[in-house]
N, C-alpha and C. Protein backbone atom coordinates (compact mmCIF):
# COMPACT_ATOMS: atom_id res chain seq x y z
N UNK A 1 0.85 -1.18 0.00
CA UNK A 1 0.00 0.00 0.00
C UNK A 1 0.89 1.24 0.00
N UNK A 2 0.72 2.11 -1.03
CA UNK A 2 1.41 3.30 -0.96
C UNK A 2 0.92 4.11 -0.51
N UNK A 3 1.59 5.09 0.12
CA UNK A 3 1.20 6.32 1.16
C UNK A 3 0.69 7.61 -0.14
N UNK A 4 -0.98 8.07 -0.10
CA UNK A 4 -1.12 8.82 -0.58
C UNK A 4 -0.94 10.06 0.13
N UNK A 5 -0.34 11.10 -0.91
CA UNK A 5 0.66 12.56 -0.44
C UNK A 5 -0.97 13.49 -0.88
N UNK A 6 -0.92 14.59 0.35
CA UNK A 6 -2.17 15.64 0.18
C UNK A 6 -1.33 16.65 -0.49
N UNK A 7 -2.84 17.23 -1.39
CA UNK A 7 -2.00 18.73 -2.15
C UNK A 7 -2.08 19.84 -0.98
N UNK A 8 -2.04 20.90 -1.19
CA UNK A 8 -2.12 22.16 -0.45
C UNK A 8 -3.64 22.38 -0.17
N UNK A 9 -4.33 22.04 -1.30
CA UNK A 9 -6.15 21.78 -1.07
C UNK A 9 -6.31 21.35 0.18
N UNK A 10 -6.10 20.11 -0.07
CA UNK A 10 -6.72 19.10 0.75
C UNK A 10 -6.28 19.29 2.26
N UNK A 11 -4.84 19.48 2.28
CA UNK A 11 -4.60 19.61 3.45
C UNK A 11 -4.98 21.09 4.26
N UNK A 12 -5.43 22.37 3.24
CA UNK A 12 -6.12 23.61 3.63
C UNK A 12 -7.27 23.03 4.34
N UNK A 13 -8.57 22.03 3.63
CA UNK A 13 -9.66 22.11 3.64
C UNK A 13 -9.52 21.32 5.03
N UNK A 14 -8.85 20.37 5.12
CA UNK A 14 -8.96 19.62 6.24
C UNK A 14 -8.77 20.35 7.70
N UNK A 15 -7.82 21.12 7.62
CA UNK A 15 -7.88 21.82 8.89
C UNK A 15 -8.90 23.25 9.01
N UNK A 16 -9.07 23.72 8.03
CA UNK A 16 -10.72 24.24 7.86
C UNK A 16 -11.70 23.45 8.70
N UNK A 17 -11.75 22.12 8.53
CA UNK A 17 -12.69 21.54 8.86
C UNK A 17 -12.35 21.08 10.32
N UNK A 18 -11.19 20.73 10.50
CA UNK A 18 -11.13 20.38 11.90
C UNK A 18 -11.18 21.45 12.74
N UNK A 19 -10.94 22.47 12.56
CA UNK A 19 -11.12 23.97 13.34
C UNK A 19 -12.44 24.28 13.52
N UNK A 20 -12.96 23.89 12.44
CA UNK A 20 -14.76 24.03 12.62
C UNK A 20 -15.44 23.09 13.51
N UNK A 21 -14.87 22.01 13.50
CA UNK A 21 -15.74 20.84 13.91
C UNK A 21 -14.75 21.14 15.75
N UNK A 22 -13.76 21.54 16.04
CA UNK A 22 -13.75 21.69 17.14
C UNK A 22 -14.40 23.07 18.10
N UNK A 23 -14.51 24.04 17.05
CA UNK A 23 -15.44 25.18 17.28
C UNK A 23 -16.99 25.09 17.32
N UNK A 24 -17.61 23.30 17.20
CA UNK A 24 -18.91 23.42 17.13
C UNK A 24 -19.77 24.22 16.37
N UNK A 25 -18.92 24.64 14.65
CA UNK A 25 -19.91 25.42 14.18
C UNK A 25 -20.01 24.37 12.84
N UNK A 26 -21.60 24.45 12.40
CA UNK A 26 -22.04 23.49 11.76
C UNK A 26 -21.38 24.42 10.08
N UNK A 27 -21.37 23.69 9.11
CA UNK A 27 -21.32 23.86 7.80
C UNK A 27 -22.09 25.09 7.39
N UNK A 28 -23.75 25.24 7.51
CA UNK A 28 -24.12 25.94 8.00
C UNK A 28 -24.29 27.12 8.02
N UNK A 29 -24.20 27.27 9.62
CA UNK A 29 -23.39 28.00 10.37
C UNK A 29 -22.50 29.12 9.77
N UNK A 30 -21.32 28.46 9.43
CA UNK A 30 -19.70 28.83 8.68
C UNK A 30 -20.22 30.00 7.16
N UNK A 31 -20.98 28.88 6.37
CA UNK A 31 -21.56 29.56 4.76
C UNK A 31 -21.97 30.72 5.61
N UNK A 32 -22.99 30.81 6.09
CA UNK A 32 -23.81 32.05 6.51
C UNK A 32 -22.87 33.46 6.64
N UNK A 33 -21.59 32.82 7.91
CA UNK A 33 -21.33 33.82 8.10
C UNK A 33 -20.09 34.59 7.28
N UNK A 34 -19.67 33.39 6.13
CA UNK A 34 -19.00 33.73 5.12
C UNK A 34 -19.70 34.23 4.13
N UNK A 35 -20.58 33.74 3.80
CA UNK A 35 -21.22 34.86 2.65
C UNK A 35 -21.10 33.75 1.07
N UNK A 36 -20.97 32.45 1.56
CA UNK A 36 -20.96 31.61 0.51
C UNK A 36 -22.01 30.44 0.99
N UNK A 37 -22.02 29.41 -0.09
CA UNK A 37 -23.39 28.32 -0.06
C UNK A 37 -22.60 27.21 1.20
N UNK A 38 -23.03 26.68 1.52
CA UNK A 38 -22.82 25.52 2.25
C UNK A 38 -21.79 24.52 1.52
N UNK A 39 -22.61 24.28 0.41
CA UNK A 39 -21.98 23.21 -0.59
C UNK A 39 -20.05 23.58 -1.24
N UNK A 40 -19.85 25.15 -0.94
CA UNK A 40 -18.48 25.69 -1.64
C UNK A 40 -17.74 25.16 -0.10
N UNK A 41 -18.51 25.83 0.77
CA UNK A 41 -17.62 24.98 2.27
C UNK A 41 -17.02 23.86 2.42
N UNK A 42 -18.10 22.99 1.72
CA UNK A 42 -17.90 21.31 2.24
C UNK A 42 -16.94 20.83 0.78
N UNK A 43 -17.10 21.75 -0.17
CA UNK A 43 -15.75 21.84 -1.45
C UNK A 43 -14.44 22.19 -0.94
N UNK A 44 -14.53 23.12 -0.41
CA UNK A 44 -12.95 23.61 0.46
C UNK A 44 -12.63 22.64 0.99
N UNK A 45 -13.68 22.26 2.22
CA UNK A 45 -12.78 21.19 2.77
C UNK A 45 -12.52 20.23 2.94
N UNK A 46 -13.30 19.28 1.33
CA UNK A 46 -12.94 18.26 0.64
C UNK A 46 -11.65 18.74 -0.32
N UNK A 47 -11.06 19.44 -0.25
CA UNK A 47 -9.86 20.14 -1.35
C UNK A 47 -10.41 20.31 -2.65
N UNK A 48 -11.39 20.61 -2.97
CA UNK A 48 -12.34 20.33 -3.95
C UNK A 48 -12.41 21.63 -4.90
N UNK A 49 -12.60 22.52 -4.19
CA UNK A 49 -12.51 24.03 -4.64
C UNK A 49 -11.47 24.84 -3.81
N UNK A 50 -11.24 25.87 -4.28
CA UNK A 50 -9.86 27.14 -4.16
C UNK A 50 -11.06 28.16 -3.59
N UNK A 51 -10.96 28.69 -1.93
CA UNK A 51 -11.20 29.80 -1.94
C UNK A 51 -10.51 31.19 -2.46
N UNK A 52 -10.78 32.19 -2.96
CA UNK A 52 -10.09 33.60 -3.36
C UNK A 52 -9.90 33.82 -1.78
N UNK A 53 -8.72 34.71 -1.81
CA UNK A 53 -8.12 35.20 -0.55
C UNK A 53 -8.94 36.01 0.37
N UNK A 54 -10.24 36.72 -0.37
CA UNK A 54 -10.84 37.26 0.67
C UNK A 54 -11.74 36.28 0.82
N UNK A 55 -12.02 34.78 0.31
CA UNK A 55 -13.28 34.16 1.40
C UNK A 55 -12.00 33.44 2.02
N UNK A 56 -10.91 33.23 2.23
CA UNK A 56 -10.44 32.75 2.70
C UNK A 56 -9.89 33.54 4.23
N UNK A 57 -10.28 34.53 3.85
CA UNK A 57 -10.04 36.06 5.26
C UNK A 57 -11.30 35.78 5.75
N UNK A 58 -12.23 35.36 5.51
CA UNK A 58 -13.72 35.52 5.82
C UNK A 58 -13.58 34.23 6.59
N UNK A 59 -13.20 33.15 6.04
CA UNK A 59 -13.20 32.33 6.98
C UNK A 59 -12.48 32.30 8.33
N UNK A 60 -11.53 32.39 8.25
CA UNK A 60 -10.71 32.68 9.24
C UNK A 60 -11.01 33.52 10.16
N UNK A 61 -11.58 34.80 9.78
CA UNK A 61 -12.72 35.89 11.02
C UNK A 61 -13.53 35.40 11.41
N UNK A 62 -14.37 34.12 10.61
CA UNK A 62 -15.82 33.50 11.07
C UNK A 62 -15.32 32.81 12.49
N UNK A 63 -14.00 31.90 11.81
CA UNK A 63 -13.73 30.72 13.07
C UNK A 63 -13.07 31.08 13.95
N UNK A 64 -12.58 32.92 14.13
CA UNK A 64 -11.99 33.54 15.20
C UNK A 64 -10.82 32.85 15.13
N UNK A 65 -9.59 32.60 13.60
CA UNK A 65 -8.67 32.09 13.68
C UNK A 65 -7.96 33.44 12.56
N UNK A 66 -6.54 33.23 12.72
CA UNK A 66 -5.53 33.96 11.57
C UNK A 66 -5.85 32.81 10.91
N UNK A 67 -5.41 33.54 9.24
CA UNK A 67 -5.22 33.16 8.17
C UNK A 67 -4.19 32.03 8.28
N UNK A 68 -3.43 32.40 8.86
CA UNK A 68 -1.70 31.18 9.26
C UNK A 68 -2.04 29.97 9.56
N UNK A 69 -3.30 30.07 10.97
CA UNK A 69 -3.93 28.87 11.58
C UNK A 69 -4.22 27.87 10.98
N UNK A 70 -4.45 28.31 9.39
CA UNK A 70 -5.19 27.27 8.83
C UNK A 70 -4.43 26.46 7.82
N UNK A 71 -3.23 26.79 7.87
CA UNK A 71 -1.80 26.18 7.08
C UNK A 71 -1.60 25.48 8.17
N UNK A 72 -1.25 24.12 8.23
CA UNK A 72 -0.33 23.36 8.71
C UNK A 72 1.14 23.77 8.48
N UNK A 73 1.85 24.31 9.21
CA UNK A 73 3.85 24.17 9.41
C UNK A 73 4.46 23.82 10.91
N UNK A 74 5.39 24.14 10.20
CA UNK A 74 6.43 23.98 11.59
C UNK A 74 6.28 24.87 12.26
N UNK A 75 6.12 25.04 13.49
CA UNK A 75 5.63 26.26 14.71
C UNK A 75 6.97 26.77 15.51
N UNK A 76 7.80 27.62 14.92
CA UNK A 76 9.23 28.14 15.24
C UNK A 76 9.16 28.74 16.58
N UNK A 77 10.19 28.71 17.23
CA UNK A 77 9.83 28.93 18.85
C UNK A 77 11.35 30.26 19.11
N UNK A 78 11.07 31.26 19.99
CA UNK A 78 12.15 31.79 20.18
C UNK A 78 12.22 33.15 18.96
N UNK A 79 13.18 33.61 18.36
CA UNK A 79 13.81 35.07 17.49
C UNK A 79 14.22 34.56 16.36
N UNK A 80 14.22 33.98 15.85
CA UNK A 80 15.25 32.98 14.74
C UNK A 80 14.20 32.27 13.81
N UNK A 81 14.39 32.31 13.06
CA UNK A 81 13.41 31.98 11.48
C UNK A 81 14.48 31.22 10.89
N UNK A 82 14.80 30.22 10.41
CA UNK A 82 15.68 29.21 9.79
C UNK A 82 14.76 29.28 8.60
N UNK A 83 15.73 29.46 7.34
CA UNK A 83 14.64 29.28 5.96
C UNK A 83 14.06 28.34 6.36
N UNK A 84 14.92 26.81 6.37
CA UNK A 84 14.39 25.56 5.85
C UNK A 84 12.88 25.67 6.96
N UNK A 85 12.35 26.13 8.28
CA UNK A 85 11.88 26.13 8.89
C UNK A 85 10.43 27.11 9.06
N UNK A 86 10.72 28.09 8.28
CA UNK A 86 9.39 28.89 7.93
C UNK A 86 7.91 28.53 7.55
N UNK A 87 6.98 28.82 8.18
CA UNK A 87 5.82 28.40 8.16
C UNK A 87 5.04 28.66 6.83
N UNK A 88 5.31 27.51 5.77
CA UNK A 88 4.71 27.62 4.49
C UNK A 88 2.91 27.45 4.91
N UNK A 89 2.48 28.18 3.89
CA UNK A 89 1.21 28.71 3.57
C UNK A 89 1.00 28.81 1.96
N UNK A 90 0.59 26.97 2.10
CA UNK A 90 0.82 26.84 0.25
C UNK A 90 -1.26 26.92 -0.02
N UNK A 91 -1.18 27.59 -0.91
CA UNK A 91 -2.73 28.05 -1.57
C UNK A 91 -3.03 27.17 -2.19
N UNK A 92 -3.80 26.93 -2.73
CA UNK A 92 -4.85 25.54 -3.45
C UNK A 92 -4.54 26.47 -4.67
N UNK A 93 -4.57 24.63 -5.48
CA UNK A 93 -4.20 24.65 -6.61
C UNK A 93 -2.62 25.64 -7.10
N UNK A 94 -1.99 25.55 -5.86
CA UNK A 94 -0.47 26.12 -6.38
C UNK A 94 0.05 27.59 -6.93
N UNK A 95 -1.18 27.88 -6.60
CA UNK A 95 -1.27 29.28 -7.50
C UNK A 95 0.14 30.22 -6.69
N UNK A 96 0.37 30.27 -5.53
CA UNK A 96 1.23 31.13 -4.57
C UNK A 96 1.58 30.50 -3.48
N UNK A 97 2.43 30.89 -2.99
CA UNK A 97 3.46 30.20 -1.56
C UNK A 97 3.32 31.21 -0.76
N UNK A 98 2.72 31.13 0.15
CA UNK A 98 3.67 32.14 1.49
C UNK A 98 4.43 31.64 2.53
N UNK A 99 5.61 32.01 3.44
CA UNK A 99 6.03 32.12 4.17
C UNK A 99 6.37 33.04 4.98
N UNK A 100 6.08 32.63 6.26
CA UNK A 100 5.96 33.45 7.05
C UNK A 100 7.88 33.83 7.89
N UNK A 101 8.06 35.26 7.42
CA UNK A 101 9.29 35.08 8.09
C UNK A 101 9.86 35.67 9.16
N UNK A 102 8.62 36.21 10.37
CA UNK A 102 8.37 36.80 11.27
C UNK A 102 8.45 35.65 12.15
N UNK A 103 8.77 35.32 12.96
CA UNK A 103 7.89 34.35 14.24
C UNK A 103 7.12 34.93 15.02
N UNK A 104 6.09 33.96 15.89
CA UNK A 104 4.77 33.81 16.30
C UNK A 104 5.17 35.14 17.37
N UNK A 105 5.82 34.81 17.86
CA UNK A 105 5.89 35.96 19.01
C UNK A 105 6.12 37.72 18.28
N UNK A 106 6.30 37.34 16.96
CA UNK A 106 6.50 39.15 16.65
C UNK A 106 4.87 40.03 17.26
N UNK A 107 5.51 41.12 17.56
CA UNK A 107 4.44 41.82 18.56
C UNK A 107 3.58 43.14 17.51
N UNK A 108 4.89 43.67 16.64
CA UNK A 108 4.15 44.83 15.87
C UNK A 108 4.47 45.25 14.65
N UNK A 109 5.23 43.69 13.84
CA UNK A 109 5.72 43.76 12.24
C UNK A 109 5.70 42.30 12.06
N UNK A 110 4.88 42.01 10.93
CA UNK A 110 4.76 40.84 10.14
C UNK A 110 6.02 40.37 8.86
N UNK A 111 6.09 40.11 8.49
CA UNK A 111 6.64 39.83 6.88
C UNK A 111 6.59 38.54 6.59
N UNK A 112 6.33 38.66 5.36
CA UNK A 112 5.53 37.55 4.32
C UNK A 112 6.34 37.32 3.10
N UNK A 113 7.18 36.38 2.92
CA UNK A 113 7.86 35.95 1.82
C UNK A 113 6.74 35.18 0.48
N UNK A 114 6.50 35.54 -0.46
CA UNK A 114 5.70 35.61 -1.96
C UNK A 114 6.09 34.95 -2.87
N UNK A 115 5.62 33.79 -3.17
CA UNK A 115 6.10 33.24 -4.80
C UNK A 115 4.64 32.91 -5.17
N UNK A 116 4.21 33.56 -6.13
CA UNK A 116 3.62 34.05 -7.24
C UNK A 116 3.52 33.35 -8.08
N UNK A 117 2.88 32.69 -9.00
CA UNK A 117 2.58 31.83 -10.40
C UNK A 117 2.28 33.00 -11.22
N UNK A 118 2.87 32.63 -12.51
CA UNK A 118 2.08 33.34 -13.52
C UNK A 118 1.01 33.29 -13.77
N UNK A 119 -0.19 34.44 -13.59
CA UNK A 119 -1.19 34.88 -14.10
C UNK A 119 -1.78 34.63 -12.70
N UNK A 120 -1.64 34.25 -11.59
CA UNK A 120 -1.91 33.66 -10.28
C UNK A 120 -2.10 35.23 -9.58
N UNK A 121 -2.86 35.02 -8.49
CA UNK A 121 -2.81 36.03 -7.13
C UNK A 121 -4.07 36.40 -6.29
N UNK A 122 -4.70 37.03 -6.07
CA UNK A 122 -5.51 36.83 -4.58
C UNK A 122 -6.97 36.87 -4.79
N UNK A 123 -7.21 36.54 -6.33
CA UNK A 123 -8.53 36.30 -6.82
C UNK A 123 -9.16 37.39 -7.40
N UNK A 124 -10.08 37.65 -7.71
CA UNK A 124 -10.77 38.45 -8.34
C UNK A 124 -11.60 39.14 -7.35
N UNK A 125 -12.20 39.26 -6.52
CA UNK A 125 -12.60 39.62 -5.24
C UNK A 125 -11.89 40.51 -4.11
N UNK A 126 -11.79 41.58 -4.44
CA UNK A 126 -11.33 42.37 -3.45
C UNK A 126 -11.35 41.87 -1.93
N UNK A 127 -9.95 42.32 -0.78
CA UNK A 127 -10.42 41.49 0.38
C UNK A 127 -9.34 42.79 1.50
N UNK A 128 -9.86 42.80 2.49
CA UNK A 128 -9.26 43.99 3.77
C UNK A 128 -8.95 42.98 4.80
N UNK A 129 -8.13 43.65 5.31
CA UNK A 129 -7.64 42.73 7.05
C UNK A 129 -7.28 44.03 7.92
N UNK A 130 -7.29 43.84 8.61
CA UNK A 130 -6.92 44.74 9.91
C UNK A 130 -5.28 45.13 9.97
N UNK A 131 -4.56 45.29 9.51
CA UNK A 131 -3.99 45.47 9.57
C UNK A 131 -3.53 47.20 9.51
N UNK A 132 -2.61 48.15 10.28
CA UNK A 132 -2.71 49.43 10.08
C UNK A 132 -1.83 49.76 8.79
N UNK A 133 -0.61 49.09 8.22
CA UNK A 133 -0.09 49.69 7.31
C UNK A 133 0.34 48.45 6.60
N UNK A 134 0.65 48.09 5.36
CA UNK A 134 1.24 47.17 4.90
C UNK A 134 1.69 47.83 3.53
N UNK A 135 3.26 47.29 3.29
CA UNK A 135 3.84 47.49 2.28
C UNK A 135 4.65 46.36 1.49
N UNK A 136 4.48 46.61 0.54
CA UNK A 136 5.08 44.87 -0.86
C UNK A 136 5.98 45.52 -1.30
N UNK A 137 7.17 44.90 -1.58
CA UNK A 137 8.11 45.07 -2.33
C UNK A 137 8.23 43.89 -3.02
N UNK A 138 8.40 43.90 -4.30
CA UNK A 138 8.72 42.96 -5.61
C UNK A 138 10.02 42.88 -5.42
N UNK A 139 10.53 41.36 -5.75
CA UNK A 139 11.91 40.66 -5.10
C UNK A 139 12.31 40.92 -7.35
N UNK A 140 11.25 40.15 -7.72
CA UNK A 140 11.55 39.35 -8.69
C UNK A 140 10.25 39.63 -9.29
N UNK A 141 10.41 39.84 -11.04
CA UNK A 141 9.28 40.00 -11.58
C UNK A 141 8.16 41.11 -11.51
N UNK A 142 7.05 41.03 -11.81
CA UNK A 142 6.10 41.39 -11.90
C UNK A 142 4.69 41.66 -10.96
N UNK A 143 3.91 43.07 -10.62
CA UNK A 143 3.00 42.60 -9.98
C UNK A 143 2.14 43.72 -10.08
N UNK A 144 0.93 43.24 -10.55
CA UNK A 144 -0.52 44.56 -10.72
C UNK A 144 -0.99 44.19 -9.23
N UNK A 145 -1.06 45.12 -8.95
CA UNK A 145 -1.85 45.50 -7.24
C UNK A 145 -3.19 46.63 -7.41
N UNK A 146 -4.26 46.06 -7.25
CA UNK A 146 -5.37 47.31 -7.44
C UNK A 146 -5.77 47.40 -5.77
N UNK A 147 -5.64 48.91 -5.68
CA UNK A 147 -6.55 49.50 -4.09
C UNK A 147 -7.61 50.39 -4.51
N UNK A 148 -8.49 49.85 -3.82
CA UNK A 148 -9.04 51.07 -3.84
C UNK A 148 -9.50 51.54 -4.84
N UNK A 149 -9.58 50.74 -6.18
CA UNK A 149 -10.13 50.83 -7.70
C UNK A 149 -9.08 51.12 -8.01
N UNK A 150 -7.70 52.26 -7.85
CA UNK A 150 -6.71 52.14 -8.61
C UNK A 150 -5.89 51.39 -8.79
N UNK A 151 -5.09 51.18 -9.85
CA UNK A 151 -4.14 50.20 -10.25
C UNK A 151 -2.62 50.32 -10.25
N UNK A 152 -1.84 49.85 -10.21
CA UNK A 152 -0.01 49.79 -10.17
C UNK A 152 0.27 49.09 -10.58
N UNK A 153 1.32 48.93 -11.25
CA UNK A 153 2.29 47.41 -11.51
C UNK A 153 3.68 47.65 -11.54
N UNK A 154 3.91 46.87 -10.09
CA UNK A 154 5.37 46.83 -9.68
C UNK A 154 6.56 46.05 -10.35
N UNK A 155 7.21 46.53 -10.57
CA UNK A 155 7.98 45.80 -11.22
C UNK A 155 9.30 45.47 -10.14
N UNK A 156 10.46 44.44 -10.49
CA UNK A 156 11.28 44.04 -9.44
C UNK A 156 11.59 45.52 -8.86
N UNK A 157 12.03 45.42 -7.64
CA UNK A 157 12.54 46.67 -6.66
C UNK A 157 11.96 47.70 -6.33
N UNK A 158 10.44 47.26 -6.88
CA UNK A 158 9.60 48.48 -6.88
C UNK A 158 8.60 48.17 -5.54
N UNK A 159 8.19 49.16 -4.59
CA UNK A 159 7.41 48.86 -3.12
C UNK A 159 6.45 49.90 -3.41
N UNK A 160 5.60 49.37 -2.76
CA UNK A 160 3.94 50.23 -2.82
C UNK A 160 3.56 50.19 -1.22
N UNK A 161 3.33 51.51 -0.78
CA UNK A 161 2.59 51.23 0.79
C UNK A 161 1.09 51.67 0.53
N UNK A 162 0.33 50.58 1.00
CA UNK A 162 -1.44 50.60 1.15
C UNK A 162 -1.61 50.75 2.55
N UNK A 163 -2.60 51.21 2.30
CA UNK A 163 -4.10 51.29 3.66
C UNK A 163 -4.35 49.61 3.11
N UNK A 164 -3.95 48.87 4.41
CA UNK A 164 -5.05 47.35 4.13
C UNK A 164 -6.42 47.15 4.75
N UNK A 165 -6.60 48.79 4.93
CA UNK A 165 -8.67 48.19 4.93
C UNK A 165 -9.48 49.04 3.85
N UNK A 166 -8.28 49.36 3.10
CA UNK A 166 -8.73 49.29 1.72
C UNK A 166 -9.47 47.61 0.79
N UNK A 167 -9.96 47.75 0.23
CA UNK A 167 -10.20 46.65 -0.77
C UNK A 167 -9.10 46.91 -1.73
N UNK A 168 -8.35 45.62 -1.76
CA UNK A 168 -7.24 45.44 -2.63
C UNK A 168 -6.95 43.84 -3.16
N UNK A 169 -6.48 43.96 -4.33
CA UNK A 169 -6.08 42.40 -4.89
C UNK A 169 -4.80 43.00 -5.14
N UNK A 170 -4.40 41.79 -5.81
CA UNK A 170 -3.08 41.51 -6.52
C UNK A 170 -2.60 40.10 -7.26
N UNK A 171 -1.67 40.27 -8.61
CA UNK A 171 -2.03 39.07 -9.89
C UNK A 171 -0.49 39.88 -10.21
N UNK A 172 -0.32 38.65 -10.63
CA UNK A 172 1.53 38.72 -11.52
C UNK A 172 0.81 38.40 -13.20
N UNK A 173 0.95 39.62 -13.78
CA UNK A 173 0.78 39.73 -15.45
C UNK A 173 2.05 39.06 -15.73
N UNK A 174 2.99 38.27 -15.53
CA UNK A 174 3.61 37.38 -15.89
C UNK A 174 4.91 38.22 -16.49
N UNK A 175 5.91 37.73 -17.26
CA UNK A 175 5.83 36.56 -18.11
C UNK A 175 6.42 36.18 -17.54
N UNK A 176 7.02 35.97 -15.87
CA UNK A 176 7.98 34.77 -15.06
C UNK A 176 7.54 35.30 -13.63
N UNK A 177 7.48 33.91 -13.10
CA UNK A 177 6.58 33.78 -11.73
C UNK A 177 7.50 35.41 -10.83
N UNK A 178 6.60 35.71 -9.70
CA UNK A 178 7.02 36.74 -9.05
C UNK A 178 7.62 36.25 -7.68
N UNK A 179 8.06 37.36 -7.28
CA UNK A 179 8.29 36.60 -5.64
C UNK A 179 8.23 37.97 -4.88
N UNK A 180 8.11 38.32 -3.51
CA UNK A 180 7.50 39.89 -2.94
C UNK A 180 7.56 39.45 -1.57
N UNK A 181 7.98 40.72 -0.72
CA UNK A 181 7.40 40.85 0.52
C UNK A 181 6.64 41.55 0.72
N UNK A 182 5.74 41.14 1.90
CA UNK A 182 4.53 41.95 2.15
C UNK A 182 4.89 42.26 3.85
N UNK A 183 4.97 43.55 3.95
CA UNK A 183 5.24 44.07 5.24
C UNK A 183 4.04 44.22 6.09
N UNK A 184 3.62 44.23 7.17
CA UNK A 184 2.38 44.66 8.08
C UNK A 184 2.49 44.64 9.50
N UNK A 185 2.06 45.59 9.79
CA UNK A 185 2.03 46.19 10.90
C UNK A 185 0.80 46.57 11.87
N UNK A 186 0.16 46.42 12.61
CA UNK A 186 0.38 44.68 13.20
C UNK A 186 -0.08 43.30 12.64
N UNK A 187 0.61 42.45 12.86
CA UNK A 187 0.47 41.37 12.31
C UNK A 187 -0.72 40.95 12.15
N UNK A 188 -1.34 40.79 11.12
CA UNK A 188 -2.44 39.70 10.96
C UNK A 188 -2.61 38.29 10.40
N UNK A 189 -1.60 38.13 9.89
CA UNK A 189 -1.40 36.05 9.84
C UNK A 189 -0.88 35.56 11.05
């Protein structure tokens, strides 16, 4: 018997679901207060469907969890971030990577290491977090960022600071995957 390996789906949806099912909130429940059907829920967390980044913020506010919570990683202890050791936050269907390169204990600055797919990024759906300031800098490549209805496209070395309770996306127009930090202050993953 060979050991079947989970994608980033599956293993998203599953702890979706175990967070729910230890929070006592029914399926339900969850749709309602996300603002989607029941049936896209029980898709997530069969790995079935890709939430966009803001139902995926929505969830995470519903179940009174960070966005991070719901990635399975390694849980770094202490001041020290070891690459090999950073808390990946891989998206369904592969579209983007995050890592987290702050540890848990940072008190009043986040940062978010970015790899980007071509034509990939935070959905079509505008999405806000609490956060008071956040700023991206492009490592590598390409990146359209819309706030606020207006548009940018960063190119490598280029940083943009937003209001993040603005409504904002962001998508790599390609033509080679991107990679970015995303600064924030205070942390919200």
């Amino acid at each position: 018997m060979t050991k079947q390996t989970r994608g980033p789906a599956q293993t998203l949806g599953q702890r979706i679901r175990e967070v729910r099912r230890r929070k006592d909130v029914t399926l339900r429940e969850l749709a309602e207060q996300v603002g989607v059907s029941e049936s896209f829920v029980s898709q997530v967390e069969r790995g079935v469907a890709n939430p966009s980044m803001a139902t995926l913020r929505r969830i995470a506010d519903a179940l009174g969890e960070s966005v991070a919570s719901l990635f399975v990683g390694t849980e770094t202890s202490g001041m020290v971030v070891r690459a090999g050791e950073r808390k990946r936050m891989a998206h369904p269907a592969g579209s983007l990577d995050d890592y987290l390169l702050t540890p848990p204990g940072a008190k009043t600055l986040q940062i978010v290491y970015s790899a980007i797919a071509v034509g990939k990024g935070s959905g079509d759906e505008p999405y806000t977090h609490a956060a008071d300031e956040e700023c991206i800098i492009v490592l590598t490549g390409q990146l359209d960022v819309g706030v606020n209805g207006e548009s940018h496209r960063l190119a490598t070395g280029d940083a943009l600071l937003l209001d993040p309770k603005l409504p904002h996306t962001y998508h790599n127009p390609g033509p080679e995957p991107t990679t970015a930090l995303w600064v924030m202050s205070p942390p919200v993953y």
